[in-house]
Protein backbone atom coordinates (compact mmCIF):
# COMPACT_ATOMS: atom_id res chain seq x y z
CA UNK A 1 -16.30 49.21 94.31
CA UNK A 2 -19.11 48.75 91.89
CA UNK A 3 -22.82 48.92 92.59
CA UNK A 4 -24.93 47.00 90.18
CA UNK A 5 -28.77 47.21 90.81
CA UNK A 6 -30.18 44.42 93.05
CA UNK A 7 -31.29 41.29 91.92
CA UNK A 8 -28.65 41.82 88.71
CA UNK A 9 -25.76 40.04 88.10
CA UNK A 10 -23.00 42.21 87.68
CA UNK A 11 -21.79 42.89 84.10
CA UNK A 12 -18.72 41.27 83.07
CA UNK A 13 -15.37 43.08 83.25
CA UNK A 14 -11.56 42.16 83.03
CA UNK A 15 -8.30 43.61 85.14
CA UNK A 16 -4.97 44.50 83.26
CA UNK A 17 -2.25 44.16 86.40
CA UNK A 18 0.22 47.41 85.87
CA UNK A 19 2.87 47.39 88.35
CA UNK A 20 4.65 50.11 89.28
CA UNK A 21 2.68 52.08 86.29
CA UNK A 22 2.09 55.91 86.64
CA UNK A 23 -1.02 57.11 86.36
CA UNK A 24 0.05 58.88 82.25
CA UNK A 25 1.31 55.20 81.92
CA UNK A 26 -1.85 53.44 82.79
CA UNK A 27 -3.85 56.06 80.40
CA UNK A 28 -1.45 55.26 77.56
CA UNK A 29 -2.22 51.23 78.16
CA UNK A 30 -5.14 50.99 75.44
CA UNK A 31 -4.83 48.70 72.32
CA UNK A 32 -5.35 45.27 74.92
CA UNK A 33 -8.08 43.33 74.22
CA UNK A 34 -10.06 40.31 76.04
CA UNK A 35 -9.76 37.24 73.58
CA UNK A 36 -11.46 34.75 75.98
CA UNK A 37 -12.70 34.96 79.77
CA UNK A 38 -13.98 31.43 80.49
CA UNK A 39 -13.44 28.84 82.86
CA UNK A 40 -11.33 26.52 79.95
CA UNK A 41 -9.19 29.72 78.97
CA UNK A 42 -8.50 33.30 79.44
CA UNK A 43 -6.27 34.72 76.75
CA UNK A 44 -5.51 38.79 75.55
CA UNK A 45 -3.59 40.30 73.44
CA UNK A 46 -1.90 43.67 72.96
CA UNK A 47 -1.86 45.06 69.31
CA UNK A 48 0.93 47.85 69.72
CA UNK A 49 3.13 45.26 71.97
CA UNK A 50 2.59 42.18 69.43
CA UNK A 51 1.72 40.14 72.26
CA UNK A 52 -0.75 37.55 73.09
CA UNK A 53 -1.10 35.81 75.85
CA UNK A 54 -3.09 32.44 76.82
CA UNK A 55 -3.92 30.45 79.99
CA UNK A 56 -5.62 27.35 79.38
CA UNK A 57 -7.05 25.54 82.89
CA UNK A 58 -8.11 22.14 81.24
CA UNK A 59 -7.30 19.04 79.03
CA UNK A 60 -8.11 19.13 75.36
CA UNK A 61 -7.69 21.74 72.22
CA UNK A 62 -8.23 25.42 73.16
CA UNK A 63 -8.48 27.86 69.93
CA UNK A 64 -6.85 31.09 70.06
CA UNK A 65 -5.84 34.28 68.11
CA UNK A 66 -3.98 32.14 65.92
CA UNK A 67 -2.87 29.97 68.86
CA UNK A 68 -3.95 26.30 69.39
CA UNK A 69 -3.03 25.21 72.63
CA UNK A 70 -2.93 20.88 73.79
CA UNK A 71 -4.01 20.63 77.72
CA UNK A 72 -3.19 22.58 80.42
CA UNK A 73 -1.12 25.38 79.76
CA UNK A 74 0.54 29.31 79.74
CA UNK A 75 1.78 30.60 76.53
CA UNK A 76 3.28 33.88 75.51
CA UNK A 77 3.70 35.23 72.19
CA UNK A 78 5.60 38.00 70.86
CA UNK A 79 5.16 38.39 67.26
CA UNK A 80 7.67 41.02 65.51
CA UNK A 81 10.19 40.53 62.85
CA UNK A 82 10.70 37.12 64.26
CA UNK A 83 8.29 35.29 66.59
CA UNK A 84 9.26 34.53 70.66
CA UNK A 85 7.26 32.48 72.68
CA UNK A 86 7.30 31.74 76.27
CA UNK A 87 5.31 28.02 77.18
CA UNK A 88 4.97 26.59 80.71
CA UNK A 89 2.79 23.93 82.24
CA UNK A 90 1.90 25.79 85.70
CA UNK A 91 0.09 22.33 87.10
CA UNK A 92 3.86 20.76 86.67
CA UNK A 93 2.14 17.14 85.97
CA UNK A 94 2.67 17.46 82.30
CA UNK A 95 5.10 15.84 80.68
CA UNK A 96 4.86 17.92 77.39
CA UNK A 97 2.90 20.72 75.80
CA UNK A 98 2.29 21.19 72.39
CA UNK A 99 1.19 24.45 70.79
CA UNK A 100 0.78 25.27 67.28
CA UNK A 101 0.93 28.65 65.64
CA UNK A 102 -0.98 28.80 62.83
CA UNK A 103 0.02 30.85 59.66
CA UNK A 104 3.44 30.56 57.43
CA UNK A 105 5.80 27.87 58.35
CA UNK A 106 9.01 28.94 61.24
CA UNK A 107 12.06 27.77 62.10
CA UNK A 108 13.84 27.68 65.30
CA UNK A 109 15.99 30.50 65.14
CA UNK A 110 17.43 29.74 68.92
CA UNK A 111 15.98 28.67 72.43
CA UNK A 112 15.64 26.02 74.47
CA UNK A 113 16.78 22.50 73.87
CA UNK A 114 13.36 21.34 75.31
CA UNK A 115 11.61 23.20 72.55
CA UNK A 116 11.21 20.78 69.25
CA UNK A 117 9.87 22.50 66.22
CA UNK A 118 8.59 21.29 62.94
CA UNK A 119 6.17 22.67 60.15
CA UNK A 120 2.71 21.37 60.06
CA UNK A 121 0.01 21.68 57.37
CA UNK A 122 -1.22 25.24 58.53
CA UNK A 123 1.45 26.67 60.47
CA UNK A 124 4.25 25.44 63.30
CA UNK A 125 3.98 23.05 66.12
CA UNK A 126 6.22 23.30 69.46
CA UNK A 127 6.62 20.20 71.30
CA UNK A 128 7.47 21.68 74.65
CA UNK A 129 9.63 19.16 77.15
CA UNK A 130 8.44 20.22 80.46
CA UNK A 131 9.10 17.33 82.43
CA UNK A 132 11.21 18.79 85.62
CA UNK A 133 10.85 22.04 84.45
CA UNK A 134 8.51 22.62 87.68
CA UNK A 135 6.84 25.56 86.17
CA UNK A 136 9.37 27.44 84.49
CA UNK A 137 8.75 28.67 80.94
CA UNK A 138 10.83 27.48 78.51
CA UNK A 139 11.30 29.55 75.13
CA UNK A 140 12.49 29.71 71.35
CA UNK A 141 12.72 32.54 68.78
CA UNK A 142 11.07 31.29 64.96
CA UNK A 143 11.71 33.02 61.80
């Protein structure tokens, strides 16, 4: 519980969901950070995992951590020695999602058929088919 003087709003804060982490574990969990907490999109991303992760609730362009996201939308993104990201449209009303991932140029390395990629001016565009996919995220590994 947290008491915040009366007649203040409460100060913002965010929740990092742990389960089954030990205590040492949840002490260890630092390098996260908040990228965006707003109604349009929420989005975080772990240094020391190479991960960023994006929600986006409505239509139009959401910006990103090098991540620009089309509509409605969950994306994952491991970046390592090659690059593996996770896309899903959790309203399952979308016919296709399109992220791009701005920076050098990828190929598709493997993944999904339902996962066209081509270079763009700026970085790499995934045209995600999720048409019947009824939620389910649909990946590819660049390089």
């Amino acid at each position: 519980t947290l008491d915040h003087p009366r007649g203040r709003r409460p100060a913002s804060f965010a929740y990092a969901l742990l389960p089954n982490a030990t205590g040492a574990a949840v002490r260890r969990h630092h390098g996260a950070h908040v990228l965006a907490n707003t109604t349009r999109l929420q989005a975080v991303r772990h240094d020391g995992l190479g991960l960023t992760a994006a929600n986006t609730f409505t239509a139009g362009t959401h910006h990103t951590a090098g991540l620009t996201v089309e509509g409605a939308a969950s994306v994952l993104v491991r970046r390592r020695e090659e690059v593996t990201v996770a896309v899903s449209d959790p309203t399952t009303e979308r016919d296709t999602v399109t992220v791009v991932l701005r920076g050098r140029g990828l190929r598709k390395v493997r993944g999904d058929d339902a996962v066209r990629v081509r270079r763009v001016p700026g970085g790499t565009r995934l045209d995600v088919d999720t048409h019947h996919a009824y939620g389910r995220s649909l990946g590819v590994t660049l390089r």
